[in-house]
N, C-alpha and C. Protein backbone atom coordinates (compact mmCIF):
# COMPACT_ATOMS: atom_id res chain seq x y z
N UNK A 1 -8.87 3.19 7.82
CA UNK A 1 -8.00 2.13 7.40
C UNK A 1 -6.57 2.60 7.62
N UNK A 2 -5.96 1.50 8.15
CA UNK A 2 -4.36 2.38 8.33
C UNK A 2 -3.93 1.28 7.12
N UNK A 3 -2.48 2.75 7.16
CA UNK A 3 -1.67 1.37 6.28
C UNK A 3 -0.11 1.64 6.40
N UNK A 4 0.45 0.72 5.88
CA UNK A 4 2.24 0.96 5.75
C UNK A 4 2.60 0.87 4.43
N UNK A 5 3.63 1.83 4.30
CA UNK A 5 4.67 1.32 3.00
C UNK A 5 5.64 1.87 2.98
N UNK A 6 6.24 1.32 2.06
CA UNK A 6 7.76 1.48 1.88
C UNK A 6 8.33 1.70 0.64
N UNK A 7 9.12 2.44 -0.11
CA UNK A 7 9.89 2.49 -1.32
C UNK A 7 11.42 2.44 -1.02
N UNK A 8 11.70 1.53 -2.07
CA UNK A 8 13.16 1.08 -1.87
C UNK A 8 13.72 1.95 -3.66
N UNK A 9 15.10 2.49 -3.58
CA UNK A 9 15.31 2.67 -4.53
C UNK A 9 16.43 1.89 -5.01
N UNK A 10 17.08 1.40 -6.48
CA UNK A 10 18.16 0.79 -6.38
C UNK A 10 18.60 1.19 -7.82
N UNK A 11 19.78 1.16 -8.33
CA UNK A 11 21.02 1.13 -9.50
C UNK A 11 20.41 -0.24 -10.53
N UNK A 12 20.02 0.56 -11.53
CA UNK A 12 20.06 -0.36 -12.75
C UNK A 12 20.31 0.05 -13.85
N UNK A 13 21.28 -0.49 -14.41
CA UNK A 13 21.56 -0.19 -15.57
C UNK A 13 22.03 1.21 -15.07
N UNK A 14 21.82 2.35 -16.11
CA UNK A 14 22.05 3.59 -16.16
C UNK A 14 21.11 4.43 -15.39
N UNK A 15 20.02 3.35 -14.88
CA UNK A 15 18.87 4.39 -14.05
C UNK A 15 18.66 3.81 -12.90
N UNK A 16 17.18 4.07 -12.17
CA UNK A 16 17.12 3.23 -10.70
C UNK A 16 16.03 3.30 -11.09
N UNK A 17 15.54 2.06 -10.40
CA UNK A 17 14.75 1.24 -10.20
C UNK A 17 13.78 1.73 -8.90
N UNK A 18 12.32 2.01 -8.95
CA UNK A 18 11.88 2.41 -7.94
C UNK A 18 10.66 1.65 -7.37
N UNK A 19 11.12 0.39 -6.36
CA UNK A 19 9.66 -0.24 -5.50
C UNK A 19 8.99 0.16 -4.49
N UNK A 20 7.54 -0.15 -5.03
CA UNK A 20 6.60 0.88 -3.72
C UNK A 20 5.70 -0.56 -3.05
N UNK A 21 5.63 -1.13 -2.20
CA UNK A 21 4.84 -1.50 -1.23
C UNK A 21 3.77 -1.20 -0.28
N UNK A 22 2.71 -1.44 -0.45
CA UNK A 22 1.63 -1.16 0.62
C UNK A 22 1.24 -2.28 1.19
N UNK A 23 0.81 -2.20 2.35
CA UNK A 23 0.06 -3.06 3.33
C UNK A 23 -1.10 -2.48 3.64
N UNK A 24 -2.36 -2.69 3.81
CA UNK A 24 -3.72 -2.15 4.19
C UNK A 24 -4.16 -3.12 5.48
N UNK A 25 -4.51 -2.39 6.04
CA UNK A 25 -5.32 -2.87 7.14
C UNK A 25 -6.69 -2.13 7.86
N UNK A 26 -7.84 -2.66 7.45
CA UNK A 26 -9.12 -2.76 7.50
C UNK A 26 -9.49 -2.75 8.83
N UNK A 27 -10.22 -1.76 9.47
CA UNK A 27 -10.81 -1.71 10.20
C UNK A 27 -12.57 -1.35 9.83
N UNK A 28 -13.61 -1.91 10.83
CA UNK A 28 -14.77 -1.57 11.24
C UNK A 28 -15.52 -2.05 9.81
N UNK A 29 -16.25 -1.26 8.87
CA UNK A 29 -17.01 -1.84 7.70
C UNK A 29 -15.81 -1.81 6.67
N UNK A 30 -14.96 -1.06 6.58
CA UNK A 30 -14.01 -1.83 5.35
C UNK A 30 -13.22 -3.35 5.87
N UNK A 31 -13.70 -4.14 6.69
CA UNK A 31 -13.54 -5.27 7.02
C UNK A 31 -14.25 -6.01 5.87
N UNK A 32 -15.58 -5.67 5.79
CA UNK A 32 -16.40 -6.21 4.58
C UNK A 32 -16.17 -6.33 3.40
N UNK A 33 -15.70 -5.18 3.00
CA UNK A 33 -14.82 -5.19 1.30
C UNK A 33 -13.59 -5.57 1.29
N UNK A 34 -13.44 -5.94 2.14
CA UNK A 34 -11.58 -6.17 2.01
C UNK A 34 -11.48 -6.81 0.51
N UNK A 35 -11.76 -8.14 0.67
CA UNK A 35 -11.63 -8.78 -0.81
C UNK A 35 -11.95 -7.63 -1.84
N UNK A 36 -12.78 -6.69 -2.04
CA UNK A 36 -12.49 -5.94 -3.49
C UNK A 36 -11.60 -4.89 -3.43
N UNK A 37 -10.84 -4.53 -2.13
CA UNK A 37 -10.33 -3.51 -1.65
C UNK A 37 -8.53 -3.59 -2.72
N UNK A 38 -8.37 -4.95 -2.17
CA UNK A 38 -6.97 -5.61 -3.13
C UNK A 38 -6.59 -4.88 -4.37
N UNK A 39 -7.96 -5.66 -5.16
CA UNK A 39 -7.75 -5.19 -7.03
C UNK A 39 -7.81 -3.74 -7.19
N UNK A 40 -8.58 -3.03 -6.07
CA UNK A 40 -9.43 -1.49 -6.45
C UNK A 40 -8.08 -0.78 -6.61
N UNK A 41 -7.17 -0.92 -5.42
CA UNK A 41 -6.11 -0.66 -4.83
C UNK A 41 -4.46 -1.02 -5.45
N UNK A 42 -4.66 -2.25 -5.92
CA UNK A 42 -3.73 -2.23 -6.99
C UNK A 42 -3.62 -1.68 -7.80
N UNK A 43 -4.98 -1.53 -8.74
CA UNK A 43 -5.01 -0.80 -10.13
C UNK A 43 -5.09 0.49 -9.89
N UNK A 44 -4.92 1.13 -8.76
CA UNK A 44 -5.39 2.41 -8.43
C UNK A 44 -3.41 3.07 -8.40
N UNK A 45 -2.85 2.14 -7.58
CA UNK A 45 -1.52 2.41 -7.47
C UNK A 45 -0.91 2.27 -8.53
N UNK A 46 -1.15 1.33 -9.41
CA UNK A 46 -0.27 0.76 -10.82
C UNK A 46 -0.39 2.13 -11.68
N UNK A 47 -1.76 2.70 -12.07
CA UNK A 47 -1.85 3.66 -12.60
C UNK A 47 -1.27 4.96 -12.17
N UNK A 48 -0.97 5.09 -11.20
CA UNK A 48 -0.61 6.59 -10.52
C UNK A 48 1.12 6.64 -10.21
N UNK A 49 2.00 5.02 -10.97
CA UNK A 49 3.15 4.73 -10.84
C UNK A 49 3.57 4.20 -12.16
N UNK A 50 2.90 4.83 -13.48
CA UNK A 50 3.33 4.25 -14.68
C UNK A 50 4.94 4.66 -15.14
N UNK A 51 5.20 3.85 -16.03
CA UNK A 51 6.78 3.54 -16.28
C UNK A 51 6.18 4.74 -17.39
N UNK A 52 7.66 5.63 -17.62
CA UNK A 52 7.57 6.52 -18.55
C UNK A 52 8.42 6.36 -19.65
């Protein structure tokens, strides 16, 4: 599976603000899971990027 992303950082308030973006793209049998690939993958990132 390839993929892209990007983090942008920016000025808020007294701190910065940090966005992370992914794009996935499915090749061969992860064509098939794509649809559960989304949620697995969100919650997988959300957790490994918690606000402290």
């Amino acid at each position: 599976m390839n993929f892209d992303d990007a983090v942008t950082l920016a000025t808020e308030g007294t701190g910065t603000r940090l966005r992370a973006t992914m794009e996935a793209y499915p090749q061969g049998f992860m064509k098939v899971v794509e649809p559960f690939m989304g949620r697995f993958m969100r919650n997988q990132f959300e957790g490994n990027w918690k606000v402290f």
